[in-house]
PDB file of N, CA and C in Angstrom:
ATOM      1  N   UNK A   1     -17.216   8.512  21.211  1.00  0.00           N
ATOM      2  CA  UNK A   1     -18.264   7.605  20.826  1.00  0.00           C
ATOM      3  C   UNK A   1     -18.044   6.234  21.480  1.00  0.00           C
ATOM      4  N   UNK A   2     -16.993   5.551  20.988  1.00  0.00           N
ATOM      5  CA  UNK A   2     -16.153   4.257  22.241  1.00  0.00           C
ATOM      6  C   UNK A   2     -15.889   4.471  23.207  1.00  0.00           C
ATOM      7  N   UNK A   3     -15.713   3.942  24.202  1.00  0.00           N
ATOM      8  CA  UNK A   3     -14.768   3.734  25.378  1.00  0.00           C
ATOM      9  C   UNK A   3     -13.496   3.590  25.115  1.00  0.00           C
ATOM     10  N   UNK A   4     -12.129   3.628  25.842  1.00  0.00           N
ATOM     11  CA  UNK A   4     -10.920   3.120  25.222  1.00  0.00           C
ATOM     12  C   UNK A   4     -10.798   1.615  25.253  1.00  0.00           C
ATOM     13  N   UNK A   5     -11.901   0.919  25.868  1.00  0.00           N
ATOM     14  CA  UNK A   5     -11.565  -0.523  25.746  1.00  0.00           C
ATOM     15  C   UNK A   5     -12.659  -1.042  25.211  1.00  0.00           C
ATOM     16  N   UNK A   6     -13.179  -0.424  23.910  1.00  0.00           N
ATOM     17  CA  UNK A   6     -13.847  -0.840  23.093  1.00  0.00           C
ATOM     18  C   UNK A   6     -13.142  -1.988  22.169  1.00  0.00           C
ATOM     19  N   UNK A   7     -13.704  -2.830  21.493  1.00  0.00           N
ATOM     20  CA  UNK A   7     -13.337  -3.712  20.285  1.00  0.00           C
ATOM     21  C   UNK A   7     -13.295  -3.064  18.906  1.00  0.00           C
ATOM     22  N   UNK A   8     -13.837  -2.186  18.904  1.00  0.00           N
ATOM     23  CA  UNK A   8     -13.510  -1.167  18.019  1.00  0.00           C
ATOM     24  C   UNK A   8     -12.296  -0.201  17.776  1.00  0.00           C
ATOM     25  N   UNK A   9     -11.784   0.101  18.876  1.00  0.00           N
ATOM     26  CA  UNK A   9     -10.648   1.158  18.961  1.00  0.00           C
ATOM     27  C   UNK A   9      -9.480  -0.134  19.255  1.00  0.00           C
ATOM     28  N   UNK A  10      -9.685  -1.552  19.761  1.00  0.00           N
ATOM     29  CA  UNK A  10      -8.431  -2.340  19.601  1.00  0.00           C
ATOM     30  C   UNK A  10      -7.992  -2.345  17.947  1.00  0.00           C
ATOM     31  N   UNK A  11      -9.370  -2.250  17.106  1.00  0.00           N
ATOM     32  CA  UNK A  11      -9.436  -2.435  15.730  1.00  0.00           C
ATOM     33  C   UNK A  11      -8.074  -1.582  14.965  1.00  0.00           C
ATOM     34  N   UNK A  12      -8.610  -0.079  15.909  1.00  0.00           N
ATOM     35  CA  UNK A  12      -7.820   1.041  15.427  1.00  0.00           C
ATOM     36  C   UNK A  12      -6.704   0.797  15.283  1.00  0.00           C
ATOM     37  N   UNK A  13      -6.115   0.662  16.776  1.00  0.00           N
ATOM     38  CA  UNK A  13      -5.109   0.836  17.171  1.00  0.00           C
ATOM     39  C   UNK A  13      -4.758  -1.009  16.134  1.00  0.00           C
ATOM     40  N   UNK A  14      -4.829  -1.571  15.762  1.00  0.00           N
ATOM     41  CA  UNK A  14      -4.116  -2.885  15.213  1.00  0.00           C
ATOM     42  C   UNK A  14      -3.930  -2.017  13.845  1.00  0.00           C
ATOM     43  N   UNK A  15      -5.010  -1.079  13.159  1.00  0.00           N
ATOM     44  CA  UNK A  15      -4.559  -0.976  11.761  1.00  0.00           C
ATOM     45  C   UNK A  15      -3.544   0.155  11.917  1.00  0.00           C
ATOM     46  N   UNK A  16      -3.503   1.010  13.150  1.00  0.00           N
ATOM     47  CA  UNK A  16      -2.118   1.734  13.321  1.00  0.00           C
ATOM     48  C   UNK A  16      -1.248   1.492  12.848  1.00  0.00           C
ATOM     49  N   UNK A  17      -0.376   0.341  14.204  1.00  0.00           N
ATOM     50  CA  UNK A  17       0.175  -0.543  13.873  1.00  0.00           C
ATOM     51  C   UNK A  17       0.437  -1.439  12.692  1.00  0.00           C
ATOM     52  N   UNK A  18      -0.576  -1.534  11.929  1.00  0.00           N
ATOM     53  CA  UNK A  18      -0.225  -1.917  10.128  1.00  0.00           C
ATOM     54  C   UNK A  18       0.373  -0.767   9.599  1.00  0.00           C
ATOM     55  N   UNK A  19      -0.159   0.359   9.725  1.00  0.00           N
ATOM     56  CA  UNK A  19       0.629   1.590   9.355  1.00  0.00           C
ATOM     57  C   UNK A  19       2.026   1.475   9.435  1.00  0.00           C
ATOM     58  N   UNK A  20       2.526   1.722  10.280  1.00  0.00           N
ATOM     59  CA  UNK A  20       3.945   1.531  11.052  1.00  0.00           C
ATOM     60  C   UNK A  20       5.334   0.635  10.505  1.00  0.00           C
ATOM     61  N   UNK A  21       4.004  -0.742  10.653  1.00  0.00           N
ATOM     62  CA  UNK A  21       4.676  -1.648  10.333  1.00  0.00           C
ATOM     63  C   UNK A  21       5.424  -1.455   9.094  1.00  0.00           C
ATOM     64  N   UNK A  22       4.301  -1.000   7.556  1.00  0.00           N
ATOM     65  CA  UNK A  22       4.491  -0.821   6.560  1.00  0.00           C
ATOM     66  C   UNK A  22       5.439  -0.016   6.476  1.00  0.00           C
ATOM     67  N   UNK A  23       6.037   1.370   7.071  1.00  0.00           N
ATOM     68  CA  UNK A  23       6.944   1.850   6.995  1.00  0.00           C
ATOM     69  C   UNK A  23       8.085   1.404   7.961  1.00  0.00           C
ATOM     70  N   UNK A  24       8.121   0.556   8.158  1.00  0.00           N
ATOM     71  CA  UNK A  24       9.252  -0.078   8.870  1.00  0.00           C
ATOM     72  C   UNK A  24       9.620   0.454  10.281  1.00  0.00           C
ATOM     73  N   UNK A  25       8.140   1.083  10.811  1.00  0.00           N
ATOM     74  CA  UNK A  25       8.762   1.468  12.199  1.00  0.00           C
ATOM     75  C   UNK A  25       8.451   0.690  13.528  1.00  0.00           C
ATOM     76  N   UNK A  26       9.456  -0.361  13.828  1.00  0.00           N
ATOM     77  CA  UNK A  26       9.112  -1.712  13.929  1.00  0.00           C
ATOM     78  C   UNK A  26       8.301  -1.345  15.688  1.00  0.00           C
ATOM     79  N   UNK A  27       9.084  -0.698  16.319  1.00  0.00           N
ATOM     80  CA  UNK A  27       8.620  -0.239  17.428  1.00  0.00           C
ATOM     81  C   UNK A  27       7.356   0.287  17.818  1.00  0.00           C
ATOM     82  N   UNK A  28       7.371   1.320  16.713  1.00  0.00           N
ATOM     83  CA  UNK A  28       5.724   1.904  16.970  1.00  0.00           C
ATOM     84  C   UNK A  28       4.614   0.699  16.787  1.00  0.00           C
ATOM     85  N   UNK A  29       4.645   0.303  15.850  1.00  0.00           N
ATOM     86  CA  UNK A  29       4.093  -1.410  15.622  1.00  0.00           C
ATOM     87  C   UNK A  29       3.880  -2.113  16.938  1.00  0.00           C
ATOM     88  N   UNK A  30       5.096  -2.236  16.852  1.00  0.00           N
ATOM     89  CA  UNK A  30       4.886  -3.136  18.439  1.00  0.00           C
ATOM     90  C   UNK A  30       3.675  -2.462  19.376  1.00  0.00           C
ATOM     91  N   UNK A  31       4.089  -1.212  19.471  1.00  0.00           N
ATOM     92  CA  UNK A  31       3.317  -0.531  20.684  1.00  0.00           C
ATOM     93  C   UNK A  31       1.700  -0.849  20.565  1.00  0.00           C
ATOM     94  N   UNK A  32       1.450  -0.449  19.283  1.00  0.00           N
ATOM     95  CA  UNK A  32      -0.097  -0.290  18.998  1.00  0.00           C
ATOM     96  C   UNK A  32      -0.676  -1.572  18.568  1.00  0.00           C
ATOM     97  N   UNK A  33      -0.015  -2.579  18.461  1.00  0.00           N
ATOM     98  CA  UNK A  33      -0.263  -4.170  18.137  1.00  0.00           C
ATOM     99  C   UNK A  33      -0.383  -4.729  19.821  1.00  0.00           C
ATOM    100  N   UNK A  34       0.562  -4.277  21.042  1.00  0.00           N
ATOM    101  CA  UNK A  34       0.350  -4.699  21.996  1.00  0.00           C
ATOM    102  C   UNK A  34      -1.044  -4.057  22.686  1.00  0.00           C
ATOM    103  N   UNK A  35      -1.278  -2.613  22.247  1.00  0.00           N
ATOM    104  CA  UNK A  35      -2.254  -2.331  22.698  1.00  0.00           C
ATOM    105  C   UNK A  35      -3.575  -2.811  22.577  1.00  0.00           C
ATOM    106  N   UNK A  36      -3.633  -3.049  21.152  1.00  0.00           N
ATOM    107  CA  UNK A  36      -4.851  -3.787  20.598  1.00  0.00           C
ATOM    108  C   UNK A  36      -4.751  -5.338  21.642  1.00  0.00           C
ATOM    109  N   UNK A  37      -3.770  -5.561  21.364  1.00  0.00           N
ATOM    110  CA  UNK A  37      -4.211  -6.902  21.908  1.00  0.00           C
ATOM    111  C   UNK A  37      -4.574  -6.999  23.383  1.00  0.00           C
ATOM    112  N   UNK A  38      -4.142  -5.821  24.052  1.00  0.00           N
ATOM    113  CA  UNK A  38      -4.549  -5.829  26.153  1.00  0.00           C
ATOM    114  C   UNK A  38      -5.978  -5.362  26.137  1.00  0.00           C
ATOM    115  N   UNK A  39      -6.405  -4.727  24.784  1.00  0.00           N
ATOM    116  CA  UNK A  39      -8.071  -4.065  25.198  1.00  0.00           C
ATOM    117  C   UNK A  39      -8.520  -5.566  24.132  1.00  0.00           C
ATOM    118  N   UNK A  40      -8.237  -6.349  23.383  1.00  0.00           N
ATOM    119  CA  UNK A  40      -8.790  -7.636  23.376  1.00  0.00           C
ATOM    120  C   UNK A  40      -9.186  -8.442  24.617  1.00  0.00           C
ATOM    121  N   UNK A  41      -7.756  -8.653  24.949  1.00  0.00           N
ATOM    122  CA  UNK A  41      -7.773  -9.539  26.163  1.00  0.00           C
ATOM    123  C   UNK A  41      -8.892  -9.426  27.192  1.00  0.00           C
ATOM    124  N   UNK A  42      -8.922  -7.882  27.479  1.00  0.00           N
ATOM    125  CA  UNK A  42      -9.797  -7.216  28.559  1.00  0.00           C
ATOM    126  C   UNK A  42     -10.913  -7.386  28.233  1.00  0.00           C
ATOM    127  N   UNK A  43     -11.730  -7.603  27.393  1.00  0.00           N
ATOM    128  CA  UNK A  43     -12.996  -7.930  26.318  1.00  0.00           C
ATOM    129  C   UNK A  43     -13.297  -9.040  26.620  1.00  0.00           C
ATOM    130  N   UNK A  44     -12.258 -10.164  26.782  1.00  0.00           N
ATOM    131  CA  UNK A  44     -12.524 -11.714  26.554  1.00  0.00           C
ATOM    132  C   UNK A  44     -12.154 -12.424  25.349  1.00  0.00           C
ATOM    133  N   UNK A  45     -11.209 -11.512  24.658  1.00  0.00           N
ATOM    134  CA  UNK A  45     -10.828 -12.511  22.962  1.00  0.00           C
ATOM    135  C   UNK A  45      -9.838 -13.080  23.579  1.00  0.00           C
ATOM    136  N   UNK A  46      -9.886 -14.400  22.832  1.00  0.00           N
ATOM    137  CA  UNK A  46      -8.745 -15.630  22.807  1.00  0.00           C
ATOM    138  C   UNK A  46      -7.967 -15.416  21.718  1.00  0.00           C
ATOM    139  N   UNK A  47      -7.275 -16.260  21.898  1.00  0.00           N
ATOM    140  CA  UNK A  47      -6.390 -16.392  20.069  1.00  0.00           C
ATOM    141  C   UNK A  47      -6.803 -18.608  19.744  1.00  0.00           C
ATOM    142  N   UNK A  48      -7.473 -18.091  18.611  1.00  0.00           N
ATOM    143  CA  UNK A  48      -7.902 -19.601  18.544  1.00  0.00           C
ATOM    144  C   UNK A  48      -7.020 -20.556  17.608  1.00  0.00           C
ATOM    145  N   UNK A  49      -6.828 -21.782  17.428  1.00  0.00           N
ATOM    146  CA  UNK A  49      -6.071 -22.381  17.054  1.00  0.00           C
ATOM    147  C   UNK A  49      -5.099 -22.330  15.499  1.00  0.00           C
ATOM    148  N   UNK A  50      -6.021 -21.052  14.885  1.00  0.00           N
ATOM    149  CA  UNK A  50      -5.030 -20.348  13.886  1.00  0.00           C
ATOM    150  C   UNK A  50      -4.426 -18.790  14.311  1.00  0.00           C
ATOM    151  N   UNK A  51      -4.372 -18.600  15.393  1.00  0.00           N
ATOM    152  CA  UNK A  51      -3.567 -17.944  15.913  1.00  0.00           C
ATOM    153  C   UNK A  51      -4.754 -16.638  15.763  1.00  0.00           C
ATOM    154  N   UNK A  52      -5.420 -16.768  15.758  1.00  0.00           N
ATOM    155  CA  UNK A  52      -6.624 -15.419  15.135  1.00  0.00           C
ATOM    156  C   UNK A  52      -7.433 -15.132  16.508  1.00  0.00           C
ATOM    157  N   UNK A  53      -7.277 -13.421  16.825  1.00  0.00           N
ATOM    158  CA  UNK A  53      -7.957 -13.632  18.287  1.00  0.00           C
ATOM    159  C   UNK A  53      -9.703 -13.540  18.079  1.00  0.00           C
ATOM    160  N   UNK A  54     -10.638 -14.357  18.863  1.00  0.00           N
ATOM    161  CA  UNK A  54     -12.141 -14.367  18.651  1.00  0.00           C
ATOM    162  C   UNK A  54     -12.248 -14.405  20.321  1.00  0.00           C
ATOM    163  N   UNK A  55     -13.854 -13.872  19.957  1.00  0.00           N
ATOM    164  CA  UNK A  55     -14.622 -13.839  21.135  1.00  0.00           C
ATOM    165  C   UNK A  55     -15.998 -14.013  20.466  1.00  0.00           C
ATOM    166  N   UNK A  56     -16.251 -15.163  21.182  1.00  0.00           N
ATOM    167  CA  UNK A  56     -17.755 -16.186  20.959  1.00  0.00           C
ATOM    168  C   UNK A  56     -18.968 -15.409  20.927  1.00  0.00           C
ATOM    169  N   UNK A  57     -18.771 -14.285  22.176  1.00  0.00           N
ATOM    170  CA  UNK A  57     -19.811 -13.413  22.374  1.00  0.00           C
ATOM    171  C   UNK A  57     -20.077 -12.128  20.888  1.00  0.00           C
ATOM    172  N   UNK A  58     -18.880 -11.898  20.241  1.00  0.00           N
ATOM    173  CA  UNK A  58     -18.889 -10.770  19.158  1.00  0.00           C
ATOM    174  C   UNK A  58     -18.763 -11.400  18.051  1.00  0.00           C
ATOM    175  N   UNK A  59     -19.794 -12.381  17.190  1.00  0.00           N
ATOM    176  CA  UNK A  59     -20.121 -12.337  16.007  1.00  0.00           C
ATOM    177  C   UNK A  59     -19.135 -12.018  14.917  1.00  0.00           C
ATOM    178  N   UNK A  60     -18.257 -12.693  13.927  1.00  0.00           N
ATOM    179  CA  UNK A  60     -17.835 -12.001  12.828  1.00  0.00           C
ATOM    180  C   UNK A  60     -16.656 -11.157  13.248  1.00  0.00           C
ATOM    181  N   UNK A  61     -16.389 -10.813  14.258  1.00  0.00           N
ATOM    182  CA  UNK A  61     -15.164 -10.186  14.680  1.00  0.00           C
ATOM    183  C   UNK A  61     -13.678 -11.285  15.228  1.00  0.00           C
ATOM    184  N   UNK A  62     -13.005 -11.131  13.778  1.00  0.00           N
ATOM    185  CA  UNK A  62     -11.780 -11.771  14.298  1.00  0.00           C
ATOM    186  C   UNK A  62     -10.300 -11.056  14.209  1.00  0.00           C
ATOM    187  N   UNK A  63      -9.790  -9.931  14.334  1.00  0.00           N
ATOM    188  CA  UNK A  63      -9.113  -8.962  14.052  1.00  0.00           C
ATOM    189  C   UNK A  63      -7.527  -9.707  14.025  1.00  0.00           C
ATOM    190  N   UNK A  64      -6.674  -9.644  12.956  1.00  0.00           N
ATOM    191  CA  UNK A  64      -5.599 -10.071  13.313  1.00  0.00           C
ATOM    192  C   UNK A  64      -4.156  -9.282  13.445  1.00  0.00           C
ATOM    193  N   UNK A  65      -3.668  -9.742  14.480  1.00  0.00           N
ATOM    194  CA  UNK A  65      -2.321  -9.075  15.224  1.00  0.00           C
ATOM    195  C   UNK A  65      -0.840  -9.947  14.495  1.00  0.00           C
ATOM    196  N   UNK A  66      -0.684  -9.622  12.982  1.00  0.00           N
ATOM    197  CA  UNK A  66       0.845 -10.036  12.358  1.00  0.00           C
ATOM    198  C   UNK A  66       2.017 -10.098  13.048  1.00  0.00           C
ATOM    199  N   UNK A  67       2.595  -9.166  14.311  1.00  0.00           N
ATOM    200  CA  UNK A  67       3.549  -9.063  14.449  1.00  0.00           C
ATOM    201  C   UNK A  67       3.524 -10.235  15.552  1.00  0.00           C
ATOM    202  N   UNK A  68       2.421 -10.170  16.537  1.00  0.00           N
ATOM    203  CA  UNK A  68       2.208 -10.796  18.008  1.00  0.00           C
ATOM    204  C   UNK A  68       1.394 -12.366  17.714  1.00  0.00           C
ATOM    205  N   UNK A  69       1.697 -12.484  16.358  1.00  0.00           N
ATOM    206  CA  UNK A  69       0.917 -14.569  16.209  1.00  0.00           C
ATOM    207  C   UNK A  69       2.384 -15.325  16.514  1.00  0.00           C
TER     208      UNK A  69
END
């Protein structure tokens, strides 16, 4: 239904990574927190001055990355 560099599937892949995190698997975390954040980047999200990544163009979408602020 997405692309893999949808803003949607960075979504995924960040609440993965909450998964993970929660069980203490600090690595897997990492992985799927960095991922989210390279299909952000690739999108055009910033991280704005509370550390929260946005993009001007997507409305209401501010997804946040715990491990990588």
């Amino acid at each position: 239904m997405f692309g893999k560099d949808h803003p949607h599937v960075a979504g995924i892949r960040n609440n993965i990574g909450n998964v993970h995190r929660k069980r203490d698997e600090r690595d897997l975390a990492i992985e799927n927190y960095e991922s989210a954040l390279e299909i952000y980047e690739r999108r055009g999200f910033t991280k704005d001055k509370n550390g929260m990544m946005s993009n001007p163009d997507v409305e209401g979408v501010e997804p946040q990355l715990p491990i990588l602020q």
